[in-house]
C-alpha atoms as a PDB file:
ATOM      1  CA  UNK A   1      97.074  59.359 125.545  1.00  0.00           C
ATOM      2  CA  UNK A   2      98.813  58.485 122.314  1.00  0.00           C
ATOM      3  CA  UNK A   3      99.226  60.425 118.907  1.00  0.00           C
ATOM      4  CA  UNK A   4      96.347  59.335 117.748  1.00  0.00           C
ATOM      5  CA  UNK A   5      93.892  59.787 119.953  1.00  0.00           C
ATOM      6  CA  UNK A   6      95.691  63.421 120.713  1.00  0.00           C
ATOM      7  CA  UNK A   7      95.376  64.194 116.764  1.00  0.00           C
ATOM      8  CA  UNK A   8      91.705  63.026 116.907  1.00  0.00           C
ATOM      9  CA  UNK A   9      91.131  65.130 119.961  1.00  0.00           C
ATOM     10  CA  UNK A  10      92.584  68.324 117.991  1.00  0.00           C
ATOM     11  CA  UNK A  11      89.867  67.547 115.064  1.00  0.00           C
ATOM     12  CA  UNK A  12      86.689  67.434 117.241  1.00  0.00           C
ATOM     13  CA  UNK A  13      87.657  70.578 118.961  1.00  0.00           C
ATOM     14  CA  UNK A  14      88.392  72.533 115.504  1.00  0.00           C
ATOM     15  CA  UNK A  15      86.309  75.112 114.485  1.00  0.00           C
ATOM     16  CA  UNK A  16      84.702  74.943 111.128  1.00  0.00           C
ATOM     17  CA  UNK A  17      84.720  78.671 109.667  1.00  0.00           C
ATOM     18  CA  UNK A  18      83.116  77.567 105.928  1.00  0.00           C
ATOM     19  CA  UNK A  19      80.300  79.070 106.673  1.00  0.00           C
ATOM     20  CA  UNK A  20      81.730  82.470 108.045  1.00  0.00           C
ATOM     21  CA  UNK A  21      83.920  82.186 104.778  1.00  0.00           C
ATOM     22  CA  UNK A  22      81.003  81.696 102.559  1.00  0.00           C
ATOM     23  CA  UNK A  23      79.404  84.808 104.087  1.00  0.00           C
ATOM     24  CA  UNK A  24      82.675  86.926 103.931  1.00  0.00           C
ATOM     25  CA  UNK A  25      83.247  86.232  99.650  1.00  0.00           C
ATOM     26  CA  UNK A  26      79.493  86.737  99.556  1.00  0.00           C
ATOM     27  CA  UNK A  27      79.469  90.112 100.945  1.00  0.00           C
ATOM     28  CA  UNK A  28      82.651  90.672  99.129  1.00  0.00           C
ATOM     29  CA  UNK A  29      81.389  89.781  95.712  1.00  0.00           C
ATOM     30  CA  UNK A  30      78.154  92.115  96.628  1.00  0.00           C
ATOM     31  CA  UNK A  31      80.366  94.814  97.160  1.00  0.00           C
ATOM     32  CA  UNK A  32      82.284  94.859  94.328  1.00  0.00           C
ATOM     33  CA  UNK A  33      79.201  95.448  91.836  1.00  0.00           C
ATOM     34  CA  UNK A  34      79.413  99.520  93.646  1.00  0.00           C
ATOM     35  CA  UNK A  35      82.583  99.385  94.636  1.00  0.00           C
ATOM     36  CA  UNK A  36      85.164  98.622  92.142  1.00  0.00           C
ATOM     37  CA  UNK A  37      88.775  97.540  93.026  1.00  0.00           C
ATOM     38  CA  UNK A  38      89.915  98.955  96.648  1.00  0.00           C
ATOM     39  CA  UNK A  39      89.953  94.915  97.908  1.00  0.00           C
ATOM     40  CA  UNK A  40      92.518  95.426 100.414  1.00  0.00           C
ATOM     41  CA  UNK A  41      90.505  98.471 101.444  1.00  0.00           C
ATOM     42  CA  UNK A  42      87.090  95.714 101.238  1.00  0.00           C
ATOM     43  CA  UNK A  43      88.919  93.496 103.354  1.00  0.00           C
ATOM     44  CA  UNK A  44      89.947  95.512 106.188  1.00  0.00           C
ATOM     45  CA  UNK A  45      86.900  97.389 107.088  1.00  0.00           C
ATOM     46  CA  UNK A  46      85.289  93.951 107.098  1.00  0.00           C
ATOM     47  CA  UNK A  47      87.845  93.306 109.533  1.00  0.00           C
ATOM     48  CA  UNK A  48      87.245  96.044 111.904  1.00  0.00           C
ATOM     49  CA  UNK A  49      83.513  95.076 111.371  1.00  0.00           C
ATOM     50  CA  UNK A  50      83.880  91.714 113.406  1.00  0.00           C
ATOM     51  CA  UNK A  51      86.348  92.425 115.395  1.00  0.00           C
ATOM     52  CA  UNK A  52      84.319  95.197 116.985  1.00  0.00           C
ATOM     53  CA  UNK A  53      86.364  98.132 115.865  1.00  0.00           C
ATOM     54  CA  UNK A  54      86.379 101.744 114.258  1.00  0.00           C
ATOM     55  CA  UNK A  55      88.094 102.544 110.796  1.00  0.00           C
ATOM     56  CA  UNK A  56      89.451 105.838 109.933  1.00  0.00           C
ATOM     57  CA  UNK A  57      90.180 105.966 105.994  1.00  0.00           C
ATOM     58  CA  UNK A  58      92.523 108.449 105.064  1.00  0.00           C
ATOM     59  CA  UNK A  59      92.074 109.419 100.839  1.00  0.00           C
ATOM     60  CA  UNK A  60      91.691 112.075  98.369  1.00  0.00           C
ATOM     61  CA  UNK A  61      88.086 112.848  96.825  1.00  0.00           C
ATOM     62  CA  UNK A  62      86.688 110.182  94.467  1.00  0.00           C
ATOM     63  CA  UNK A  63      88.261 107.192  95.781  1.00  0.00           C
ATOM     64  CA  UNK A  64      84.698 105.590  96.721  1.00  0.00           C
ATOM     65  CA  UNK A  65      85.596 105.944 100.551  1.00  0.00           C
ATOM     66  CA  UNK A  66      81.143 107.124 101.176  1.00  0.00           C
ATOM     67  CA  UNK A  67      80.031 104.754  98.699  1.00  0.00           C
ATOM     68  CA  UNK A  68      82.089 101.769 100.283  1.00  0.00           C
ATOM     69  CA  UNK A  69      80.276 103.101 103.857  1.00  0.00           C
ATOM     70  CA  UNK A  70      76.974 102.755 102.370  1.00  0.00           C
ATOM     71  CA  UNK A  71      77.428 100.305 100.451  1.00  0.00           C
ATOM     72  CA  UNK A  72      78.412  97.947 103.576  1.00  0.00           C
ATOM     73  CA  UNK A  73      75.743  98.755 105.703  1.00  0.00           C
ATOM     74  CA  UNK A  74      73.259  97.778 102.747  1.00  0.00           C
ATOM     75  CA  UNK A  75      75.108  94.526 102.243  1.00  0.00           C
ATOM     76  CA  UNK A  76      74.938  93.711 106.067  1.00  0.00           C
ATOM     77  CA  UNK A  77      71.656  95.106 106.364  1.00  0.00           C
ATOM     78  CA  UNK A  78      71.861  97.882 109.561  1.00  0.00           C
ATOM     79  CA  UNK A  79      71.111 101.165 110.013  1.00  0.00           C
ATOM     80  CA  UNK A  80      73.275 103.542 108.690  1.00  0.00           C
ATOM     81  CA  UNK A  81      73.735 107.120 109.247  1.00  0.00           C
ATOM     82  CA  UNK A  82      76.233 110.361 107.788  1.00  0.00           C
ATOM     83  CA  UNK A  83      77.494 112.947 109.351  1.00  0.00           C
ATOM     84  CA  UNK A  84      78.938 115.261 107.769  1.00  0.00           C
ATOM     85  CA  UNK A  85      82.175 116.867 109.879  1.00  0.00           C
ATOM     86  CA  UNK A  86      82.001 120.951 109.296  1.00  0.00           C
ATOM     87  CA  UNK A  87      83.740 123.543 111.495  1.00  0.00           C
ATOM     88  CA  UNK A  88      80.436 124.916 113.756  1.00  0.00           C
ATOM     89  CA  UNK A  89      79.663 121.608 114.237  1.00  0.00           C
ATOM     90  CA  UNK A  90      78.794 120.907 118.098  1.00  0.00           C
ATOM     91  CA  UNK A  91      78.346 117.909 120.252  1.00  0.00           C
ATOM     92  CA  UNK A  92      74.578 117.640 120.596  1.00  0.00           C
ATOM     93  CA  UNK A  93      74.259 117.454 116.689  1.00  0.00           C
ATOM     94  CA  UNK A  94      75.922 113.725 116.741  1.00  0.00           C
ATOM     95  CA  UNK A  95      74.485 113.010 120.335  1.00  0.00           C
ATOM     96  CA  UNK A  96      71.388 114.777 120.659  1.00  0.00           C
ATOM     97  CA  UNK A  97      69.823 117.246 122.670  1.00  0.00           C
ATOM     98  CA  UNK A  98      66.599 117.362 125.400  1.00  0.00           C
ATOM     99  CA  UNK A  99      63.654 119.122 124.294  1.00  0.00           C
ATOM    100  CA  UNK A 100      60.605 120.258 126.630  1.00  0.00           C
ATOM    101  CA  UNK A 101      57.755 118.698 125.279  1.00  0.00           C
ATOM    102  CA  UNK A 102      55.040 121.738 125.776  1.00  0.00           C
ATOM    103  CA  UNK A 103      52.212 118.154 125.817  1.00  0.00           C
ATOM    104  CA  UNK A 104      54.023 116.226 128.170  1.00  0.00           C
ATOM    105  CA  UNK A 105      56.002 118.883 130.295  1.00  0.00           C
ATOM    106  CA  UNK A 106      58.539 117.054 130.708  1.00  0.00           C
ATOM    107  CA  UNK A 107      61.826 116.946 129.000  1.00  0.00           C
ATOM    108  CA  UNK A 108      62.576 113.955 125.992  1.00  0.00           C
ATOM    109  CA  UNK A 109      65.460 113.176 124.185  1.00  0.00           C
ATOM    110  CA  UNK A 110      65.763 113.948 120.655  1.00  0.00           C
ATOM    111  CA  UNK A 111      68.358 111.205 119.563  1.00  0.00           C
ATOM    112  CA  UNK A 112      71.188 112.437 117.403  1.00  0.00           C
ATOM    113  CA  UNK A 113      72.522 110.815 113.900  1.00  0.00           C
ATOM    114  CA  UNK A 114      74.827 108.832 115.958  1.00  0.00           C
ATOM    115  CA  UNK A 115      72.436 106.030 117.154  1.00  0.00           C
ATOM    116  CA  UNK A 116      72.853 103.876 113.781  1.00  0.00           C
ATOM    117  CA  UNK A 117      74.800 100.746 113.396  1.00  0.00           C
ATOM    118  CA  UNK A 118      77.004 102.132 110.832  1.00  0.00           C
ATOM    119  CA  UNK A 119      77.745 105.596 111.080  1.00  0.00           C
ATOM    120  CA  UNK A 120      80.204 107.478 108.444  1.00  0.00           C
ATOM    121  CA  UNK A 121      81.630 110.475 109.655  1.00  0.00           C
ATOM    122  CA  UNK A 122      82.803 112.396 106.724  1.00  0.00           C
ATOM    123  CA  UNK A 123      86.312 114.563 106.843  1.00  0.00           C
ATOM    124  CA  UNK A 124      86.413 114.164 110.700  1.00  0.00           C
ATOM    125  CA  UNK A 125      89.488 116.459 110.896  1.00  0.00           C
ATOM    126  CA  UNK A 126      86.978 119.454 110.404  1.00  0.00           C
ATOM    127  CA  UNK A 127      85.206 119.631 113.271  1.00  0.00           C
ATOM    128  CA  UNK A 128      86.873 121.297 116.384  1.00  0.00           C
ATOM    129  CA  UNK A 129      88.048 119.548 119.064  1.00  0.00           C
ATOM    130  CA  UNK A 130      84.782 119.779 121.068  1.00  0.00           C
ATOM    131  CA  UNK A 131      83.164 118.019 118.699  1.00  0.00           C
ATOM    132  CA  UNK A 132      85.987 115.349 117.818  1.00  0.00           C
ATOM    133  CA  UNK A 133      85.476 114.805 122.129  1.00  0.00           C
ATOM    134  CA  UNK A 134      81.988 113.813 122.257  1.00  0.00           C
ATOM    135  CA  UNK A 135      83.150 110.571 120.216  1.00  0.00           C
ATOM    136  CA  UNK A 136      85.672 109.172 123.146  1.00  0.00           C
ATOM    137  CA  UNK A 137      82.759 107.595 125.044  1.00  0.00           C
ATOM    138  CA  UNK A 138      80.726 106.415 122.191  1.00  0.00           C
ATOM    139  CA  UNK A 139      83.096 104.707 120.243  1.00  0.00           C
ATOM    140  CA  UNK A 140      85.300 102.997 123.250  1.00  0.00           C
ATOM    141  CA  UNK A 141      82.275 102.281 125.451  1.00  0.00           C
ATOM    142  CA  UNK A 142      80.068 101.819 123.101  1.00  0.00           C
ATOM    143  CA  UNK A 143      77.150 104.302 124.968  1.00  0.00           C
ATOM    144  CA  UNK A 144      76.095 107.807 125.138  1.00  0.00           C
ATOM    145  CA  UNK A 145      75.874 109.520 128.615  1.00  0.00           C
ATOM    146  CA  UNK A 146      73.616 112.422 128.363  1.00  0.00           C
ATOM    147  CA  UNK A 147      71.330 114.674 130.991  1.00  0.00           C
ATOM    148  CA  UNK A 148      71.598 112.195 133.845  1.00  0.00           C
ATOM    149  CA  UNK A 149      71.169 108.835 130.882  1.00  0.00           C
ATOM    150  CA  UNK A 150      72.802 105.845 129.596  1.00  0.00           C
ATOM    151  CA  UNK A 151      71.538 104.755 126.174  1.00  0.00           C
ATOM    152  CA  UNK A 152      73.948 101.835 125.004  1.00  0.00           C
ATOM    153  CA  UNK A 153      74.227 101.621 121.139  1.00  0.00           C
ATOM    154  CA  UNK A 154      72.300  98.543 119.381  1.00  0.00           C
ATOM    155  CA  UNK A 155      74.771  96.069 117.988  1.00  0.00           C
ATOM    156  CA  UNK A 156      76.545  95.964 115.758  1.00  0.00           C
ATOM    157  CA  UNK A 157      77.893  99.162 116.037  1.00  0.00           C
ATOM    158  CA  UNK A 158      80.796 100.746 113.861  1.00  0.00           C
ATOM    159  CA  UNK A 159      82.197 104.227 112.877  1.00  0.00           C
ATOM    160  CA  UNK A 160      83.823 104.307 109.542  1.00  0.00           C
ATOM    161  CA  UNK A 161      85.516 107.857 109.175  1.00  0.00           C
ATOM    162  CA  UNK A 162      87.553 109.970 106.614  1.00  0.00           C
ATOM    163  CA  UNK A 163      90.122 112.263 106.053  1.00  0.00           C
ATOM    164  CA  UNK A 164      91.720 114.212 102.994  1.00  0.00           C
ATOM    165  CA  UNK A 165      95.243 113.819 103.495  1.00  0.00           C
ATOM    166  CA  UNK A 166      95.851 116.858 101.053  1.00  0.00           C
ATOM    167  CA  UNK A 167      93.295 119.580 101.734  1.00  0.00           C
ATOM    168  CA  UNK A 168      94.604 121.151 105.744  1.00  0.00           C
ATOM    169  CA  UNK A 169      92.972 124.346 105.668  1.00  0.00           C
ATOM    170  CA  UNK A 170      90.210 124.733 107.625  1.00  0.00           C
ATOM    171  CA  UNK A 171      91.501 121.378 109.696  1.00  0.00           C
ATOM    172  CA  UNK A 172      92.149 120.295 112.994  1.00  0.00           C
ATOM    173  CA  UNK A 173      94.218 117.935 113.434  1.00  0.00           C
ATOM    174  CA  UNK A 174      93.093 114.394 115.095  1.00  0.00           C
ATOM    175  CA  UNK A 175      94.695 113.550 119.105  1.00  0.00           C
ATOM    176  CA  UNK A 176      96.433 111.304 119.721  1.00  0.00           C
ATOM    177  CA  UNK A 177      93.713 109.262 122.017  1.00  0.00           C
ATOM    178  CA  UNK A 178      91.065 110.790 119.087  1.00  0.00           C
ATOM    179  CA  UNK A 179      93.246 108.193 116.937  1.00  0.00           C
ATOM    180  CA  UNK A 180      93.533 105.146 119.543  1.00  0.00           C
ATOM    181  CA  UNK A 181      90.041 104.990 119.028  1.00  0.00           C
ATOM    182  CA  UNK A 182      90.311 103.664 115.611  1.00  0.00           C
ATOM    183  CA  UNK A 183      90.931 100.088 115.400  1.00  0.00           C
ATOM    184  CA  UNK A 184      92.530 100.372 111.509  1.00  0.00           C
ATOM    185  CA  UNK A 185      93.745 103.890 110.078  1.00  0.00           C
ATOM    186  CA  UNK A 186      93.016 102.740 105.790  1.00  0.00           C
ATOM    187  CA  UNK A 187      94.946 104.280 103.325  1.00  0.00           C
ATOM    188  CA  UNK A 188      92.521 104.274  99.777  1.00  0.00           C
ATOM    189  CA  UNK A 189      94.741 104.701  96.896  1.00  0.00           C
ATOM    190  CA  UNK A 190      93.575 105.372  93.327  1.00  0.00           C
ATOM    191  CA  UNK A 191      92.393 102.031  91.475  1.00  0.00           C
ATOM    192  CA  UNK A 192      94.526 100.470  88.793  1.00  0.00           C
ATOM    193  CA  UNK A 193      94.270 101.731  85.261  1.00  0.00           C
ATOM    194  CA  UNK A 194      92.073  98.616  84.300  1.00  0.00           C
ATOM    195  CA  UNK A 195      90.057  98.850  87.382  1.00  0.00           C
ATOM    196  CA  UNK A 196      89.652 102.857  86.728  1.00  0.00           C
ATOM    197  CA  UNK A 197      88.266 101.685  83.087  1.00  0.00           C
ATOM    198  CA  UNK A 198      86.131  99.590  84.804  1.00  0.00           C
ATOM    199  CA  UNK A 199      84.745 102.167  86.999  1.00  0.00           C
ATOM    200  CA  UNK A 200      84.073 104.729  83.756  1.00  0.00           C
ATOM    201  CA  UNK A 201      82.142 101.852  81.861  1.00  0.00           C
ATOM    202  CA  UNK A 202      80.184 100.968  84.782  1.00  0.00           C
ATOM    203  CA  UNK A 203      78.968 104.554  85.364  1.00  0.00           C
ATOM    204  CA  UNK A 204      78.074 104.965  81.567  1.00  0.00           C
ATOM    205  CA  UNK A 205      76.271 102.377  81.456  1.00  0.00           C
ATOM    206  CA  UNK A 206      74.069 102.636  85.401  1.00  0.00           C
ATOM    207  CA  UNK A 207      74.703 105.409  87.040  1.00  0.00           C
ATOM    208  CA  UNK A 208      76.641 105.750  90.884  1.00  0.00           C
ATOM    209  CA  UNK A 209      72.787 105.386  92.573  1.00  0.00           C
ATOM    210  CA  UNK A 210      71.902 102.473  90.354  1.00  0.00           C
ATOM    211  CA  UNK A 211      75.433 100.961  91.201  1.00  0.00           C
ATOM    212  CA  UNK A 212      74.800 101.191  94.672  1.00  0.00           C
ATOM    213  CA  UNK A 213      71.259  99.464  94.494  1.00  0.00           C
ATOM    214  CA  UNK A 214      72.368  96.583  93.254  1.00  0.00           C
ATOM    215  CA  UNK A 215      74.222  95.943  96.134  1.00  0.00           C
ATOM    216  CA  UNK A 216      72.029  93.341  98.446  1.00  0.00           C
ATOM    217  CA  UNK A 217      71.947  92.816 101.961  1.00  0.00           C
ATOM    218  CA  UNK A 218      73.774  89.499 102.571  1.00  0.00           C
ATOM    219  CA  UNK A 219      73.744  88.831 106.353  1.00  0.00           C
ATOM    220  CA  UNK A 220      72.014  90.593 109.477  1.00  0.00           C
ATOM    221  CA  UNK A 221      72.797  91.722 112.645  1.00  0.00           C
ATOM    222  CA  UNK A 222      71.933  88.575 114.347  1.00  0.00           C
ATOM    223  CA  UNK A 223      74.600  86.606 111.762  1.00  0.00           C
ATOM    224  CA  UNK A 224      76.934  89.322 112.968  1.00  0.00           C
ATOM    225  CA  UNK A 225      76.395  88.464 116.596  1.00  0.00           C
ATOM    226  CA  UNK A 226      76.555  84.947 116.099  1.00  0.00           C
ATOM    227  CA  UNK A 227      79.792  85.179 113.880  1.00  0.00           C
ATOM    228  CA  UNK A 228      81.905  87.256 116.436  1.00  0.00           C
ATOM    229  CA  UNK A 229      80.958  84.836 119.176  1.00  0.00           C
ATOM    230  CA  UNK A 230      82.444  81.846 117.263  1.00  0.00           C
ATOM    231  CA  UNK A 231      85.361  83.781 116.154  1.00  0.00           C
ATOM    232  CA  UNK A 232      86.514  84.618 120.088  1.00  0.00           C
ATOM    233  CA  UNK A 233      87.714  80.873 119.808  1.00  0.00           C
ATOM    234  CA  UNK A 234      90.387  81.111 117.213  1.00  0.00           C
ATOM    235  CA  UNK A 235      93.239  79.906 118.683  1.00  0.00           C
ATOM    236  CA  UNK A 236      96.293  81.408 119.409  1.00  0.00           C
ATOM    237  CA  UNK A 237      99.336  80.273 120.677  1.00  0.00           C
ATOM    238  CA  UNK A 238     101.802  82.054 123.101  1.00  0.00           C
ATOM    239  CA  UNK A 239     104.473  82.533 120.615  1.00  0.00           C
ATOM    240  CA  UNK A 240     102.009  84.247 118.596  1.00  0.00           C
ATOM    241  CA  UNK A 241     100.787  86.304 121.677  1.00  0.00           C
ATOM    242  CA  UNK A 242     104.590  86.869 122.167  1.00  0.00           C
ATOM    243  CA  UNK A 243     105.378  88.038 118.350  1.00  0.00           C
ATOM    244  CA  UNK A 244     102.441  90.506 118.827  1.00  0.00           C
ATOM    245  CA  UNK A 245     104.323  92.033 121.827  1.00  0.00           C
ATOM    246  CA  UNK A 246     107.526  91.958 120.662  1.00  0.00           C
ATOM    247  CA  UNK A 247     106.615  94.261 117.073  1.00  0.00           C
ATOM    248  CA  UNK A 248     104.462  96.384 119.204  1.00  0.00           C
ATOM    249  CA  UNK A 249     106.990  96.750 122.455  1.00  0.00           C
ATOM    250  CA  UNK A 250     109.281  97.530 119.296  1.00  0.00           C
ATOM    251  CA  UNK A 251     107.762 100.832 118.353  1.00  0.00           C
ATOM    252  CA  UNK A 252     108.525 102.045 121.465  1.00  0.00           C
ATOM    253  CA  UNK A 253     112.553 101.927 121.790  1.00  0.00           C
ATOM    254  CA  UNK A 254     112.659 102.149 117.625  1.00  0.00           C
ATOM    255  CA  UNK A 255     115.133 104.531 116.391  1.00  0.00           C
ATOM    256  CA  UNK A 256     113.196 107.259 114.882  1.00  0.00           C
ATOM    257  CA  UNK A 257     109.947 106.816 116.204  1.00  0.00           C
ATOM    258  CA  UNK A 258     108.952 109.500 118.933  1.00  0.00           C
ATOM    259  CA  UNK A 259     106.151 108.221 120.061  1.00  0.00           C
ATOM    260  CA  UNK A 260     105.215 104.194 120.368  1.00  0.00           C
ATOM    261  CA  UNK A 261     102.172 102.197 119.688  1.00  0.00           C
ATOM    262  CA  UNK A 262     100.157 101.746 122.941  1.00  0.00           C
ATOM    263  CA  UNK A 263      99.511  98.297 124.410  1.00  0.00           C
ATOM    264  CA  UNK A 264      95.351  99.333 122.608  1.00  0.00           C
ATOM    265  CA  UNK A 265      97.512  98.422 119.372  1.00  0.00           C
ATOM    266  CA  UNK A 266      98.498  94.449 120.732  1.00  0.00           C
ATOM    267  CA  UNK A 267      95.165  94.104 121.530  1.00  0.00           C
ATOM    268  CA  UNK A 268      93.518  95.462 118.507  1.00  0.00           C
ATOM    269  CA  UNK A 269      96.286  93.151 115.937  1.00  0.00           C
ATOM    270  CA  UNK A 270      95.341  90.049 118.287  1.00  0.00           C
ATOM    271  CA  UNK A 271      91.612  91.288 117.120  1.00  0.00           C
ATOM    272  CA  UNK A 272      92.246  91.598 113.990  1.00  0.00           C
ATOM    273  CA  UNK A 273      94.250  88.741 113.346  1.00  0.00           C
ATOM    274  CA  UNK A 274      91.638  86.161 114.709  1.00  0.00           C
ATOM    275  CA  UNK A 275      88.920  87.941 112.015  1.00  0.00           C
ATOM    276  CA  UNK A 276      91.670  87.436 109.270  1.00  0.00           C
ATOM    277  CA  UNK A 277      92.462  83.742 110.287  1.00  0.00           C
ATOM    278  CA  UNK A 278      88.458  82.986 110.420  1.00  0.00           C
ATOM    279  CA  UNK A 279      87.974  84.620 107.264  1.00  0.00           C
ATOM    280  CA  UNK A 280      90.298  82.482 105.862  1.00  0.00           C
ATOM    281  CA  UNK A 281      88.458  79.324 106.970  1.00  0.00           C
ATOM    282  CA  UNK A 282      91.055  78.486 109.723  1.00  0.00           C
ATOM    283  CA  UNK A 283      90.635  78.503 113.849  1.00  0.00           C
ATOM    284  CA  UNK A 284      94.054  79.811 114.367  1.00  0.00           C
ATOM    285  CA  UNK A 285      96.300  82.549 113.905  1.00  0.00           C
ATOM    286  CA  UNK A 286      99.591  82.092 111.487  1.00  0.00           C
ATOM    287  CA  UNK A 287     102.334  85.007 111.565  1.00  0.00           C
ATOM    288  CA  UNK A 288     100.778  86.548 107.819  1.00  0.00           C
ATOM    289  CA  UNK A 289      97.787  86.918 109.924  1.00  0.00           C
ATOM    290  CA  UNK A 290      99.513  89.176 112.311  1.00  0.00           C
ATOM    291  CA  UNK A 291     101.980  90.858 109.501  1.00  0.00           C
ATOM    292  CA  UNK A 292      98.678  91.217 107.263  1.00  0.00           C
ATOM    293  CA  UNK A 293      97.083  93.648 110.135  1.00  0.00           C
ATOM    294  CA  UNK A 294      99.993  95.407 111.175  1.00  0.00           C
ATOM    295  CA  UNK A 295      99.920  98.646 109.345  1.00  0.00           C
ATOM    296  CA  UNK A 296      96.630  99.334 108.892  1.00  0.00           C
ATOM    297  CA  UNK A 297      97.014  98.985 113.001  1.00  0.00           C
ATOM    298  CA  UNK A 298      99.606 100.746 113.672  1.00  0.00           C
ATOM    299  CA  UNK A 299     100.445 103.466 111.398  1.00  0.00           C
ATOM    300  CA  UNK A 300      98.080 106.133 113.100  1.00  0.00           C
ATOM    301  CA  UNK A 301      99.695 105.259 116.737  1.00  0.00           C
ATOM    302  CA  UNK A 302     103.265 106.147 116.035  1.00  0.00           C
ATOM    303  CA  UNK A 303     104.828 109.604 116.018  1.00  0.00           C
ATOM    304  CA  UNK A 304     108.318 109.857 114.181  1.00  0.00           C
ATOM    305  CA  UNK A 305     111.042 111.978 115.117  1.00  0.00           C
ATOM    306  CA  UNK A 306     111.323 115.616 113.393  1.00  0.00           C
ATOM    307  CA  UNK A 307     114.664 114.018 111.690  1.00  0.00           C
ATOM    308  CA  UNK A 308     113.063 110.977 110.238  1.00  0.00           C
ATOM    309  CA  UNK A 309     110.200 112.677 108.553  1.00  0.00           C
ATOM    310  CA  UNK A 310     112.546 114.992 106.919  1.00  0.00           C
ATOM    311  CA  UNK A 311     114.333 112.171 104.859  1.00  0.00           C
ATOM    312  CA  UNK A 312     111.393 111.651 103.866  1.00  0.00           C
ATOM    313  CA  UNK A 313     109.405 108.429 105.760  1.00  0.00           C
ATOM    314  CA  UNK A 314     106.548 107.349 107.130  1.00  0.00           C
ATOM    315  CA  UNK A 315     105.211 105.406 109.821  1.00  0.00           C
ATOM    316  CA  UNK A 316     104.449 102.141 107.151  1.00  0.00           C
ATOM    317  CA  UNK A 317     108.125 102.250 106.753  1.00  0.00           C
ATOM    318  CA  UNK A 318     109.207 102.178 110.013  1.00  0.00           C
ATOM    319  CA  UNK A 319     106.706  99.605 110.941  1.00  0.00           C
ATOM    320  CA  UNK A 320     108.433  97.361 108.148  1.00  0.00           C
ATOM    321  CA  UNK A 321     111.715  97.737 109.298  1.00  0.00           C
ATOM    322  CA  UNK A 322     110.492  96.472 112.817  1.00  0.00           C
ATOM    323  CA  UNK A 323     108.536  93.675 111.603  1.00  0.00           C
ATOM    324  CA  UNK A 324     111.813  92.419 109.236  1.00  0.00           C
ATOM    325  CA  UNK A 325     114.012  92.719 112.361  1.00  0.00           C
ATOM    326  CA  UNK A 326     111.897  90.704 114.900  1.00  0.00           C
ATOM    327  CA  UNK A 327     112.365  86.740 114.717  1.00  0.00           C
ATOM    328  CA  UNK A 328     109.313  85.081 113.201  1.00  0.00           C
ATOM    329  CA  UNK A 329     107.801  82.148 115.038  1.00  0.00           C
ATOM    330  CA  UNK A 330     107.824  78.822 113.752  1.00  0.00           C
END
């Protein structure tokens, strides 16, 4: 076969992502009439969205982390549900609980909050560990087991939670396998000084709820589906495969990192990176694409060394340092 016919070849098997880039600037563009600035914060929840992951968004108050929750489940039209993360807390308030039904005599399930398609779980670090446990089987396998039953969660199905980086008392801190849950730890910053204008003028003039109702739903759950199907067949090549496992293998031999990312974080940046590439309009995965979801990766599965976080780092500077040092594919 010559160069021409092999070139051909390439083209009819290409996947055309317009559309899937159409709905992404769509929903983005939505968004931004409640949610002002935060587009790097936008971007990678929409990420974790269709590549079938969990966010955890760490922020101080005010920073529009529950309105951007909402405000994506209105603009991909599922049901959404808040829980909000207190100390007495238990289990069977996310999950539910069996009641005897004095009619029926029988025991039925009352379903807990957690049976929505997107559910935000707000300050998660203030619930005991109990509690934080009863999320390990729901979020990995994607299903509740309770008295004796199996209830699999309808699709899509995503868990966007937060954290106050500041505020520790009254806290429990997250495990470690708590955190390899999460697909994408988020760090929200304050807004720019123009954008933080912005956000002032808007709420003179509408109001937060008004904001947020303007905000329409752009694509459904059967879109979804049909989206993350198509986007299982961005390519990517073994050096790319190779690059992954080289930054993540990295973390784990690193000078000043005590504990390294797990092989959970290769396979959640191969994830990710295929969602960036297809957002981009493209069916395969360039090294940006892999450097772009790094951090937001793998900066809650790392652990530095006592010495380390005394001068003064943090695991996003580590995680630079690594991905400077190993050789970029060509």
């Amino acid at each position: 076969m010559n160069e021409l016919e092999n070139s051909h070849l390439e083209e009819e098997h290409r996947i055309d992502f317009a559309a899937f880039h159409e709905k992404i600037e769509a929903i983005k563009s939505g968004l931004s009439k409640a949610v002002i600035g935060q587009h790097q914060l936008v971007e990678q929840v929409l990420i974790a969205l269709f590549a079938n992951g969990h966010v955890l968004i760490e922020g101080v108050p005010g920073v529009a982390k529950t309105l951007l929750a909402k405000s994506v489940s209105r603009s991909v039209n599922t049901r959404f549900a808040r829980i909000q993360f207190t100390p007495d807390l238990m289990p069977s308030d996310i999950l539910g609980t069996s009641i005897f039904n004095q009619k029926t005599q029988d025991f039925e399930l009352r379903k807990g909050p957690i049976y929505a398609n997107l559910v935000l779980i707000d300050e998660i670090n203030r619930a005991p560990a109990k509690t934080q446990a009863a999320l390990f089987e729901v979020m990995e396998e994607r299903q509740v087991s309770l008295d004796g039953q199996t209830i699999k969660m309808e699709e899509p199905f995503m868990v966007i939670a937060t954290q106050n980086p500041v505020e520790h008392e009254g806290t429990y801190r997250l495990p470690e396998a708590q955190l390899d849950r999460f697909m994408m730890k988020i760090v929200a910053d304050y807004p720019q000084v123009d954008e933080e204008l912005e956000v002032l003028k808007s709420h003179h003039n509408y109001g937060q709820q008004e904001l947020y109702k303007q905000v329409e739903a752009v694509i459904n759950p059967e879109e979804i589906a049909k989206f993350k199907a198509q986007i299982k067949g961005v390519k990517v090549e073994d050096h790319m495969l190779r690059y992954i496992n080289e930054i993540v293998r990295r973390t784990r031999e690193y000078p000043g990192i005590f504990l390294g990312a797990s092989p959970r974080a290769g396979i959640a940046m191969l994830a990710a990176s295929k969602v960036l590439a297809a957002m981009h309009d493209r069916d395969f995965v360039t090294p940006d694409d892999i450097k772009s979801v790094a951090l937001p990766v793998m900066r809650h599965r790392i652990l530095l060394t006592p010495e380390r976080e005394m001068e003064g780092s943090n695991p996003d500077d580590l995680i630079r340092e690594i991905i400077g040092q190993v050789e970029v594919p060509r």
